[in-house]
N, C-alpha and C. Protein backbone atom coordinates (compact mmCIF):
# COMPACT_ATOMS: atom_id res chain seq x y z
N UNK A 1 -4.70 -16.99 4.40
CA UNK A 1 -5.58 -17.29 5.52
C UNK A 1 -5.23 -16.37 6.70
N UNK A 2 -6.35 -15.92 7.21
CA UNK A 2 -6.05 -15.03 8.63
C UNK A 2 -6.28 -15.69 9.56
N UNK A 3 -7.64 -15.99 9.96
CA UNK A 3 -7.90 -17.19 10.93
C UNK A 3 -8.96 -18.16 10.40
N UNK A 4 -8.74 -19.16 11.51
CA UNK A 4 -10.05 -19.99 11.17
C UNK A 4 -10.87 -20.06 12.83
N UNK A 5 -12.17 -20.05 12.62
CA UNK A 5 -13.00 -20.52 13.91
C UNK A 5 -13.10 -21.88 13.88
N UNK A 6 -14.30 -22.26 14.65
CA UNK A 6 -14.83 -23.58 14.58
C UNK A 6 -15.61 -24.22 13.15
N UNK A 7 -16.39 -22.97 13.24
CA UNK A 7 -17.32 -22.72 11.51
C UNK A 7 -16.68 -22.09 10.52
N UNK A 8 -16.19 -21.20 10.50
CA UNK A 8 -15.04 -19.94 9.34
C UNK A 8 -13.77 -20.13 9.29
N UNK A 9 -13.91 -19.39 8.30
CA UNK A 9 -12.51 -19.04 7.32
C UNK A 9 -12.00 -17.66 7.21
N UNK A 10 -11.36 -16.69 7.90
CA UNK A 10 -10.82 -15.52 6.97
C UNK A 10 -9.80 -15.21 6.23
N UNK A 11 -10.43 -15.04 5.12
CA UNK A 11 -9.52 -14.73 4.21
C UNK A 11 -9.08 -13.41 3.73
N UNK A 12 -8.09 -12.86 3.07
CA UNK A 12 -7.88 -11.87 2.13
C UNK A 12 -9.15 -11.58 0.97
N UNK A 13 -9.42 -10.89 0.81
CA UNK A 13 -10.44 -10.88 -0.73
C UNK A 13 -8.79 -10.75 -2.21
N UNK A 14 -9.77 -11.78 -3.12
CA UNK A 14 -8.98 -11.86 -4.74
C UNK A 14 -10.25 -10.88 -5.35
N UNK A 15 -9.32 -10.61 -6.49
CA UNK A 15 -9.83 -9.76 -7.70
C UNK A 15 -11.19 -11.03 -8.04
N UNK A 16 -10.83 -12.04 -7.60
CA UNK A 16 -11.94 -13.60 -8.49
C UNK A 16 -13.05 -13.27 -7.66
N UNK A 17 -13.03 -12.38 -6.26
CA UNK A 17 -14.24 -12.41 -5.43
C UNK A 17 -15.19 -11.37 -6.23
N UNK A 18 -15.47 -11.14 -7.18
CA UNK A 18 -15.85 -9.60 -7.61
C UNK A 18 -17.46 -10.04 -7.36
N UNK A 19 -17.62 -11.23 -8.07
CA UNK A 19 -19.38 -11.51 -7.66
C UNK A 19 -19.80 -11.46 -6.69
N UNK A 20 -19.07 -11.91 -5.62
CA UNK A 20 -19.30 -12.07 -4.48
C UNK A 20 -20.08 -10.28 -3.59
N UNK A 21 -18.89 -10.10 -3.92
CA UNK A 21 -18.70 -8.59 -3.80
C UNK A 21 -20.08 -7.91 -4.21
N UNK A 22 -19.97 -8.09 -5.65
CA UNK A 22 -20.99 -7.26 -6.14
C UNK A 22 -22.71 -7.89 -5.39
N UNK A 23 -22.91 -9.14 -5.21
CA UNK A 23 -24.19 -9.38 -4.45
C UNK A 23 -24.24 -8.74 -3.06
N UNK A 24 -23.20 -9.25 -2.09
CA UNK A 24 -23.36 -8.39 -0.94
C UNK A 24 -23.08 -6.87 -0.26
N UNK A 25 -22.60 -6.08 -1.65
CA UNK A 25 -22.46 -4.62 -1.53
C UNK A 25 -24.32 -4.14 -1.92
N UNK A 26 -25.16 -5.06 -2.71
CA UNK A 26 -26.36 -4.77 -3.30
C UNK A 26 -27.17 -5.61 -2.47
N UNK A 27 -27.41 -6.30 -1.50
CA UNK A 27 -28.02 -6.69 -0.58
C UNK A 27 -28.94 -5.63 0.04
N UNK A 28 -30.27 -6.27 0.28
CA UNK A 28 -31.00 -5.06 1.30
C UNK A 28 -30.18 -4.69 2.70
N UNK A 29 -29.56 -5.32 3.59
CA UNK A 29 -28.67 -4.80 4.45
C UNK A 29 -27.81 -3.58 4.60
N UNK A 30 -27.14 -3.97 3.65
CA UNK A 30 -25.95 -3.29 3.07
C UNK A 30 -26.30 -1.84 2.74
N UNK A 31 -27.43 -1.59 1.53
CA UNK A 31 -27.84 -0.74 1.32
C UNK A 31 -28.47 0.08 2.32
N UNK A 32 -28.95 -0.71 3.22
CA UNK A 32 -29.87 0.29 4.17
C UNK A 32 -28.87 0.91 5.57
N UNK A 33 -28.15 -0.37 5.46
CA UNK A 33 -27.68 0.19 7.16
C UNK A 33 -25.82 0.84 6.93
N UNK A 34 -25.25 0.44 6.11
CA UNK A 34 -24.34 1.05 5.49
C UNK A 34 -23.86 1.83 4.15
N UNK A 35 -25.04 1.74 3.49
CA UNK A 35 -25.52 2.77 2.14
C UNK A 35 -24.74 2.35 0.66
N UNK A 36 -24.59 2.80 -0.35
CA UNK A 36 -24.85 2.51 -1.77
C UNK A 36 -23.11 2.74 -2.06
N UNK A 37 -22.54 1.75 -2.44
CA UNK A 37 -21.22 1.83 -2.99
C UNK A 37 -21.08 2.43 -4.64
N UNK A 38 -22.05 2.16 -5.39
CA UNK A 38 -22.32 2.39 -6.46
C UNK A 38 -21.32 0.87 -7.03
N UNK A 39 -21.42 -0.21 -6.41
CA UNK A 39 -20.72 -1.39 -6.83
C UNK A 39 -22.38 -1.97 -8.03
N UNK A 40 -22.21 -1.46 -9.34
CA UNK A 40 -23.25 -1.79 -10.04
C UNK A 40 -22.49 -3.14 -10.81
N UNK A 41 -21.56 -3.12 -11.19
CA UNK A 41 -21.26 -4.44 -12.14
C UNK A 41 -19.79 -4.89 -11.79
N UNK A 42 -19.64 -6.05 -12.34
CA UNK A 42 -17.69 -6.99 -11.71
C UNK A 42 -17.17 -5.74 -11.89
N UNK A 43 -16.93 -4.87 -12.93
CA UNK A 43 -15.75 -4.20 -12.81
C UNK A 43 -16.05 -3.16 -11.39
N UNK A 44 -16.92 -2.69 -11.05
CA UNK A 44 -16.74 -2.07 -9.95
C UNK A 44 -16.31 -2.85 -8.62
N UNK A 45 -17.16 -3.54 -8.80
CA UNK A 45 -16.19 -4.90 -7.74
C UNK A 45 -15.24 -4.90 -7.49
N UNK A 46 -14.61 -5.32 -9.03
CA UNK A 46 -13.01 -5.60 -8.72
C UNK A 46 -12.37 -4.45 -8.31
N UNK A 47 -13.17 -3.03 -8.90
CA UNK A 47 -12.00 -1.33 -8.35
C UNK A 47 -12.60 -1.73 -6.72
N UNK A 48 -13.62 -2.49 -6.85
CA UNK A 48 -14.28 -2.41 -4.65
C UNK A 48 -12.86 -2.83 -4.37
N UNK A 49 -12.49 -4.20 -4.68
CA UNK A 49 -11.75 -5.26 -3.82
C UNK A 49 -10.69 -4.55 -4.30
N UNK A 50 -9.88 -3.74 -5.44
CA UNK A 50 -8.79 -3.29 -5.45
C UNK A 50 -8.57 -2.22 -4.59
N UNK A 51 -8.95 -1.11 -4.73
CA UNK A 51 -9.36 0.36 -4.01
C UNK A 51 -9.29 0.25 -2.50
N UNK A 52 -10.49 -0.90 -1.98
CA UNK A 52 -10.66 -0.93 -0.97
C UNK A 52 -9.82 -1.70 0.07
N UNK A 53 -10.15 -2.95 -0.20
CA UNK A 53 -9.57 -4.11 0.52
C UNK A 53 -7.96 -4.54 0.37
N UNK A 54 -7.57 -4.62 -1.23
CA UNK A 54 -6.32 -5.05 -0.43
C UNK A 54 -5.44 -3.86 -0.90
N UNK A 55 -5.47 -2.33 -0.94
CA UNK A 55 -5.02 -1.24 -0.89
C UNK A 55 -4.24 -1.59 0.84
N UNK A 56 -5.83 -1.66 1.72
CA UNK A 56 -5.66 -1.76 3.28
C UNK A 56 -4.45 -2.62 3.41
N UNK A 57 -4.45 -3.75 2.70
CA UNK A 57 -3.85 -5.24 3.16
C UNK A 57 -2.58 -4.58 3.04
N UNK A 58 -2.29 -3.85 2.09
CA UNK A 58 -0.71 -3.16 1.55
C UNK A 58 -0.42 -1.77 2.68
N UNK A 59 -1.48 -1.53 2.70
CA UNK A 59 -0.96 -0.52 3.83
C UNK A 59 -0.63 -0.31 5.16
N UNK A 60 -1.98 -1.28 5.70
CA UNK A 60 -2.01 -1.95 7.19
C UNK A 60 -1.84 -3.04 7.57
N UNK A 61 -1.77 -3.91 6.65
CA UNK A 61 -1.45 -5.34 6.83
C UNK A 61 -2.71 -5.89 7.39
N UNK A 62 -3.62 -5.24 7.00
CA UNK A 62 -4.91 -5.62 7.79
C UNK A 62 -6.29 -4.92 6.60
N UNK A 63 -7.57 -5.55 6.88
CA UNK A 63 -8.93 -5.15 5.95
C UNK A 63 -9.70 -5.78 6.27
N UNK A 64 -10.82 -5.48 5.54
CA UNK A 64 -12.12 -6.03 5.73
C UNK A 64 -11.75 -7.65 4.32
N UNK A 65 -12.26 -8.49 5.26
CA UNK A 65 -11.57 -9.90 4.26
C UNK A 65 -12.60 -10.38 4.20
N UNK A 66 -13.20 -11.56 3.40
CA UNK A 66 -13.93 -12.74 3.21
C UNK A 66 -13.84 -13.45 4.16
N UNK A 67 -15.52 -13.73 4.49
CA UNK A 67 -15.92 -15.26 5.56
C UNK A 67 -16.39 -15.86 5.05
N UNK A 68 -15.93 -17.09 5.11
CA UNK A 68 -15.98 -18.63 4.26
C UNK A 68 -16.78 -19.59 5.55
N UNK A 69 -17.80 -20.16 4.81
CA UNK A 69 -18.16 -21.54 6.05
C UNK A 69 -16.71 -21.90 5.43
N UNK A 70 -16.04 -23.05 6.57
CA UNK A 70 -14.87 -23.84 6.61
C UNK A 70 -15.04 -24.85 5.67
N UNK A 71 -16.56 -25.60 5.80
CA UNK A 71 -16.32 -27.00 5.13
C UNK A 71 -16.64 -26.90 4.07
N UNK A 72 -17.25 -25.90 3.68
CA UNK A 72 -17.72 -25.76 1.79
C UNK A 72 -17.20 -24.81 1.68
N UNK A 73 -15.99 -23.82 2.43
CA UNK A 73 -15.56 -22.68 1.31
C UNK A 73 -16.15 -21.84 0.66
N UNK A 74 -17.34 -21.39 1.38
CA UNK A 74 -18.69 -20.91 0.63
C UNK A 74 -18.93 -19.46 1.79
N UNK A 75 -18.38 -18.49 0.12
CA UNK A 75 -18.50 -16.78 1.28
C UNK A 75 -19.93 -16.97 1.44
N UNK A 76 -19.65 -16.44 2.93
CA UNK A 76 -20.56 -15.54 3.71
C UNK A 76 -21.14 -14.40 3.82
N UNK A 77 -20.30 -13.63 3.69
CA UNK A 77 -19.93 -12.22 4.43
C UNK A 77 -18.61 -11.80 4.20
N UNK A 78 -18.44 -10.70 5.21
CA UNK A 78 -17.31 -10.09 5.17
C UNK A 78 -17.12 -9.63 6.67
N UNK A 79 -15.74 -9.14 6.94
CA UNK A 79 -14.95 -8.82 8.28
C UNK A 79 -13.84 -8.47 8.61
N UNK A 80 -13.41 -7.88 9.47
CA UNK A 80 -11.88 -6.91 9.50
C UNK A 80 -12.20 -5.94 10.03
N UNK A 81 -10.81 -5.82 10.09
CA UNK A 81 -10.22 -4.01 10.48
C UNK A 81 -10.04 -3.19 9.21
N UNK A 82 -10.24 -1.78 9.81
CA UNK A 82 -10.16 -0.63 9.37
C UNK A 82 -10.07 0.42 9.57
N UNK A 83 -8.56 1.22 8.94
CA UNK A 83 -8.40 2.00 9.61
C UNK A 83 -8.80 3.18 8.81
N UNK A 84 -9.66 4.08 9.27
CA UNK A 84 -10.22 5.05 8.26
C UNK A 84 -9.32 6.46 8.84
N UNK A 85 -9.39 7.16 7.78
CA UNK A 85 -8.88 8.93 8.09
C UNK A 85 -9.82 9.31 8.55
N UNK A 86 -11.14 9.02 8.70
CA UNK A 86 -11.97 10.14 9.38
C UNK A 86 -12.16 9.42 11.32
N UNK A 87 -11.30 8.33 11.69
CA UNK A 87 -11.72 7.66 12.94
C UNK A 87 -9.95 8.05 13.59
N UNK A 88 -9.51 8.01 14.80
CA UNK A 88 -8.60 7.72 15.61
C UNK A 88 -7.98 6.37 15.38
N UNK A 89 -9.09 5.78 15.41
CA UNK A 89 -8.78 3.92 16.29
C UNK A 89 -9.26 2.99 14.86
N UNK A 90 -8.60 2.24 14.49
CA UNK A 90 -8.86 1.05 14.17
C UNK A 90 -10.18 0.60 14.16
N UNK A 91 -11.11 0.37 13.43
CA UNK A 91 -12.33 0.14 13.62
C UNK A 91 -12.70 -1.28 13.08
N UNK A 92 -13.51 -2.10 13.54
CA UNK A 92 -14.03 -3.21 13.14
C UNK A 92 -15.14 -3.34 12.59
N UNK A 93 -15.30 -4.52 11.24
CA UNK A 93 -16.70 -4.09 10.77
C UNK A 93 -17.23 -5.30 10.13
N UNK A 94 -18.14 -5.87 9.97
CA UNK A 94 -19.04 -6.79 9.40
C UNK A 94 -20.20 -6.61 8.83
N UNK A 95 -20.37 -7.97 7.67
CA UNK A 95 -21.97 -7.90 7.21
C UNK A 95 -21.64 -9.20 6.34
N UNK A 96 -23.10 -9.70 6.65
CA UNK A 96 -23.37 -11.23 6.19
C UNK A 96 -24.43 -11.26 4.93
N UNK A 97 -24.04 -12.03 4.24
CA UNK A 97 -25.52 -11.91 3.16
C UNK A 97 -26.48 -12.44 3.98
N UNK A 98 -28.15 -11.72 3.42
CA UNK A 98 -28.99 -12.46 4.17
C UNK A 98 -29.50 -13.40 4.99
N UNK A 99 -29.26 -14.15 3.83
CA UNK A 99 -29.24 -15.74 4.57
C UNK A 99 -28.61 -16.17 5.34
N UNK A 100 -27.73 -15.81 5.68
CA UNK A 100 -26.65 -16.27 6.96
C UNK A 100 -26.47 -15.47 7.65
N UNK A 101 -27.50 -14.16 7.40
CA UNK A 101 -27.76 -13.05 9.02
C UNK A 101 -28.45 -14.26 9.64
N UNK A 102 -28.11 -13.72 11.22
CA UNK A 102 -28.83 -14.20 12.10
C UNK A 102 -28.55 -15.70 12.96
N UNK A 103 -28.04 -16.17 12.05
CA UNK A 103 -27.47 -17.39 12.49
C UNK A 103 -25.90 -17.81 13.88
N UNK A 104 -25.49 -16.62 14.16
CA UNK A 104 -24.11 -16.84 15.24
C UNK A 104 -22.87 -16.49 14.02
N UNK A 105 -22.93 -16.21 13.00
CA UNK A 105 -21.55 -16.57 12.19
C UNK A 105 -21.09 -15.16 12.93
N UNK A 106 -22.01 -14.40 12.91
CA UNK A 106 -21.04 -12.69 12.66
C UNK A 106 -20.56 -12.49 13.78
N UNK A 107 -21.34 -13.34 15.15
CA UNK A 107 -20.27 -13.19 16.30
C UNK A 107 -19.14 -13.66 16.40
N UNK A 108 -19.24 -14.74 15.71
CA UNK A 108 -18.19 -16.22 16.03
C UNK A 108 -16.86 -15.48 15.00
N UNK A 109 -17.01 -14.18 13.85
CA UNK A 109 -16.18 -13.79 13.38
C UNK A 109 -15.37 -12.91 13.98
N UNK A 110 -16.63 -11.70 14.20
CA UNK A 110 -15.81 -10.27 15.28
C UNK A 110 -15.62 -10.92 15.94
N UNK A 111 -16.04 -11.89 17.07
CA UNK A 111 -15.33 -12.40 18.97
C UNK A 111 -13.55 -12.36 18.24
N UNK A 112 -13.68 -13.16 17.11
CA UNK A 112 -11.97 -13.90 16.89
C UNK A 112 -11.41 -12.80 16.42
N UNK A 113 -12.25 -12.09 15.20
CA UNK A 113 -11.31 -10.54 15.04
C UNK A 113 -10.61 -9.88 15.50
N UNK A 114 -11.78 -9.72 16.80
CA UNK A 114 -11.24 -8.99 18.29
C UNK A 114 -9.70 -9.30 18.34
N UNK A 115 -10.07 -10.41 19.03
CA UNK A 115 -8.56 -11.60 19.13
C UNK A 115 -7.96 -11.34 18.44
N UNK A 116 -7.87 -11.49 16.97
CA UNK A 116 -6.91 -11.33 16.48
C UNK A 116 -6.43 -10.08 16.69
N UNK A 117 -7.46 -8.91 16.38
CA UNK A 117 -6.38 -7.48 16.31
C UNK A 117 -5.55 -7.10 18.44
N UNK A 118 -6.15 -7.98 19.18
CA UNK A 118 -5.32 -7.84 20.15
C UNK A 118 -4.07 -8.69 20.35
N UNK A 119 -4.29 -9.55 19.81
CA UNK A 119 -3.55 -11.03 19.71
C UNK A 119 -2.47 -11.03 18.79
N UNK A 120 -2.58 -10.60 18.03
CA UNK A 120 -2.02 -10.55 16.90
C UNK A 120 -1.42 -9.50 16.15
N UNK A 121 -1.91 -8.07 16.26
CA UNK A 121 -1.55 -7.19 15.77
C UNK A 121 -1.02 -6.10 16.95
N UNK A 122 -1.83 -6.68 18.27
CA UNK A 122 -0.85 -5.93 19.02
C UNK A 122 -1.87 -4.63 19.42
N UNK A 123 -3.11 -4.48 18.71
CA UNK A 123 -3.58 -3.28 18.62
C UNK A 123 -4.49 -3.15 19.85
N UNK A 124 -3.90 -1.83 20.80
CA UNK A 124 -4.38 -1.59 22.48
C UNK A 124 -6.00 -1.02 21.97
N UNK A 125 -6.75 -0.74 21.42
CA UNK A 125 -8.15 -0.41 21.18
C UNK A 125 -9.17 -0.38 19.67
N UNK A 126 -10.17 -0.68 19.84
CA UNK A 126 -10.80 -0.99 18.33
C UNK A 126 -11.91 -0.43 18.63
N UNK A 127 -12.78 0.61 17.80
CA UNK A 127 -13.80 0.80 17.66
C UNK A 127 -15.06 0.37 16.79
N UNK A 128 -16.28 1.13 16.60
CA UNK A 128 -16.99 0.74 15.56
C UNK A 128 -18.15 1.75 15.62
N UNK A 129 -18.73 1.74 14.25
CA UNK A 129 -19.41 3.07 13.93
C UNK A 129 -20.92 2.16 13.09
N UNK A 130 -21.64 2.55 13.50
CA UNK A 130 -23.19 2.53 12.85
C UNK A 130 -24.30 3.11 13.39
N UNK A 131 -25.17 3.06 12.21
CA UNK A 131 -26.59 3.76 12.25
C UNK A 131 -27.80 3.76 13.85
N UNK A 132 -27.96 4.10 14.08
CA UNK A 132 -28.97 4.13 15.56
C UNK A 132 -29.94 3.32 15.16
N UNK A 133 -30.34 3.12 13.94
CA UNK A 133 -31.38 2.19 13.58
C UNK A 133 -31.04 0.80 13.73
N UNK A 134 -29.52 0.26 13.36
CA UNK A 134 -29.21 -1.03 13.19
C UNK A 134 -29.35 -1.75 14.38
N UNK A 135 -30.31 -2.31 14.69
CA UNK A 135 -30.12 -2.66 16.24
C UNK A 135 -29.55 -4.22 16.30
N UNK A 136 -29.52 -5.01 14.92
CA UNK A 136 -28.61 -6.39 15.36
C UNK A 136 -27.13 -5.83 15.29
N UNK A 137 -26.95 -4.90 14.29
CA UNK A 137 -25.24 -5.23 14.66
C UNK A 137 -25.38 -3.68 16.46
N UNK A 138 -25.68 -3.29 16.61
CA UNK A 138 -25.50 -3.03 17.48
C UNK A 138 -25.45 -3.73 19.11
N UNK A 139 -26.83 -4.46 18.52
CA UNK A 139 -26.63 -5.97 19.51
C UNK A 139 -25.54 -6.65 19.71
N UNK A 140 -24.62 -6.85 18.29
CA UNK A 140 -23.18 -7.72 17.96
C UNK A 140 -22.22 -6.87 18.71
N UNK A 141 -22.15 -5.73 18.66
CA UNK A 141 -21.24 -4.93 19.18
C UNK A 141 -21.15 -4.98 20.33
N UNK A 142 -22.25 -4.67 21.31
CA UNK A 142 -22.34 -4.73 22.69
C UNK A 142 -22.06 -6.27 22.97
N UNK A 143 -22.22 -7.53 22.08
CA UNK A 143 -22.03 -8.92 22.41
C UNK A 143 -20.24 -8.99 22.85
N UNK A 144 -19.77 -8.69 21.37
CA UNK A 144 -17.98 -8.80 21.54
C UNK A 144 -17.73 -7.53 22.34
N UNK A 145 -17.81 -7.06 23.11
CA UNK A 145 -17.53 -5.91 24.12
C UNK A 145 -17.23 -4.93 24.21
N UNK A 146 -17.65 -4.45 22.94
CA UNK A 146 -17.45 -2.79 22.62
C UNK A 146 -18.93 -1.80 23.37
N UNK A 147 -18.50 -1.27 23.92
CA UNK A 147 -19.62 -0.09 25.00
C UNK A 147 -19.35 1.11 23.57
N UNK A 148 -20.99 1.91 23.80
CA UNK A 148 -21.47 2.93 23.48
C UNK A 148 -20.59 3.78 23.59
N UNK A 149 -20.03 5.03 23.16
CA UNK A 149 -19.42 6.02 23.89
C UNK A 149 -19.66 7.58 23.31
N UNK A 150 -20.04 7.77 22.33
CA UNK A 150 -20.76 9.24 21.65
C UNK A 150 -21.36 8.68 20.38
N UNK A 151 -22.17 9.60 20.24
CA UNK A 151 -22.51 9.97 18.64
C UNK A 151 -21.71 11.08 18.01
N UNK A 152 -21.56 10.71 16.70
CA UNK A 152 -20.32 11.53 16.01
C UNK A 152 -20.78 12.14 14.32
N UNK A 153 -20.50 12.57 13.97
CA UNK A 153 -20.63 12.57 12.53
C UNK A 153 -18.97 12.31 12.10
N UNK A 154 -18.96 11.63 10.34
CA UNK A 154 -18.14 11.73 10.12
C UNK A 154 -17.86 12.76 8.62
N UNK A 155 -17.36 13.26 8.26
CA UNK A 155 -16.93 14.75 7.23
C UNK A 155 -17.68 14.23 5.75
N UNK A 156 -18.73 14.75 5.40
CA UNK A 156 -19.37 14.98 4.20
C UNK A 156 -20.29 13.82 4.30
N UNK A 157 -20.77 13.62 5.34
CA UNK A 157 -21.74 12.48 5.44
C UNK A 157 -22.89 12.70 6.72
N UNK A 158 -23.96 13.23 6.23
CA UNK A 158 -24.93 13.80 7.08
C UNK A 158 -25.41 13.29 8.17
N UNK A 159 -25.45 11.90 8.20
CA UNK A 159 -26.14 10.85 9.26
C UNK A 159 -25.29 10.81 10.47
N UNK A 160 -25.95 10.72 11.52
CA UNK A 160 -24.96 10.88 12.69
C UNK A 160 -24.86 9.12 13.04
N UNK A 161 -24.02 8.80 13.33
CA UNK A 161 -23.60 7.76 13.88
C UNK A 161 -22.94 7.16 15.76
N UNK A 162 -23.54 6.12 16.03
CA UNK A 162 -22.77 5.87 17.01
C UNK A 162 -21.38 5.25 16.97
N UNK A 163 -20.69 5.18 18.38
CA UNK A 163 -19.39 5.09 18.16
C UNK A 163 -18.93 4.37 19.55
N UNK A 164 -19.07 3.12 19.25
CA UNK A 164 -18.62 1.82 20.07
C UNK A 164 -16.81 1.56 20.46
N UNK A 165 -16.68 1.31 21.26
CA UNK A 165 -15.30 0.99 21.66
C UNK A 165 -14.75 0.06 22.65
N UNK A 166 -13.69 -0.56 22.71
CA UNK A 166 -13.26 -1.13 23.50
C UNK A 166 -11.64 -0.96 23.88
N UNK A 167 -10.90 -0.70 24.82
CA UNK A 167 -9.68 -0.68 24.99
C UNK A 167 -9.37 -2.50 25.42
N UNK A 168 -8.50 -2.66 24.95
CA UNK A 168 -7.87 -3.90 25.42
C UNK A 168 -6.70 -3.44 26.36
N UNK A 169 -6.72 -4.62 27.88
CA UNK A 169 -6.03 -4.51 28.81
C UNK A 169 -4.66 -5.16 28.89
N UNK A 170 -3.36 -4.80 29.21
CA UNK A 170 -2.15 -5.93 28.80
C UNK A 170 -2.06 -7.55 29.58
């Protein structure tokens, strides 16, 4: 367990999340506003959640984890830090399956994220990177208090992206 909200759960992702995985990497969202993992069946899943997620957990002590409603234990989405080679800073990132876009979860996750990676990990700034088109999570971004600050590209990936930030104060 990482944290809990009022409504959520974050968790670590298991090798057992692979379905999970595999529906919301193939979501219309996903595909459009953060693009094609090639997560076609469990076993890619499970190289997702191995490769990806808790590689991070072993390296940074930190990832993009599973959001659970609290009272049914029932993923959501996903959320965390990340620290990529092509960024400076620590970056934060989310996405909800459909059905539970739109509803407050994805704030009520990043607001505590936030928290946590200041709270908790100690970490003085967090960024975040998406499409000019996405205008809810960009909405989310400007909600938990990350300001605009350039457009960037990042190395072998054509689309230019914005690039949100926040410094945390001591």
């Amino acid at each position: 367990m990482i944290l809990k909200t009022k409504q959520l759960r974050l968790r670590e992702f298991e090798l057992g999340d692979a379905e999970f995985i595999l529906e919301l990497l193939n979501s219309p969202g996903w595909l459009e506003f953060i693009g094609n993992k090639n997560v076609n069946n469990l076993d890619d899943a499970r190289k997702y959640i191995e490769d990806r997620t808790m590689r991070s957990y072993r390296k940074h002590g930190f990832g993009l984890s599973m959001v659970e409603l609290k009272a049914q234990a029932l993923p959501i989405g996903m959320c965390g830090l990340v620290k990529r080679d092509t960024l400076d800073d620590v970056d934060i990132g989310f996405a909800m399956l459909p059905e539970f876009a739109g509803k407050g979860y994805g704030y009520e996750i990043a607001s505590a994220t936030l928290g946590y990676a200041k709270d908790e990990l100690g970490l003085k700034r967090i960024v975040a990177i998406t499409v000019d088109y996405n205008k809810a999570s960009i909405a989310l971004l400007q909600k938990i208090g990350l300001k605009y600050e350039k457009t960037i590209n990042i190395p072998n990936d054509d689309e230019e992206l914005l690039l949100f930030g926040v410094n945390f104060k001591d």
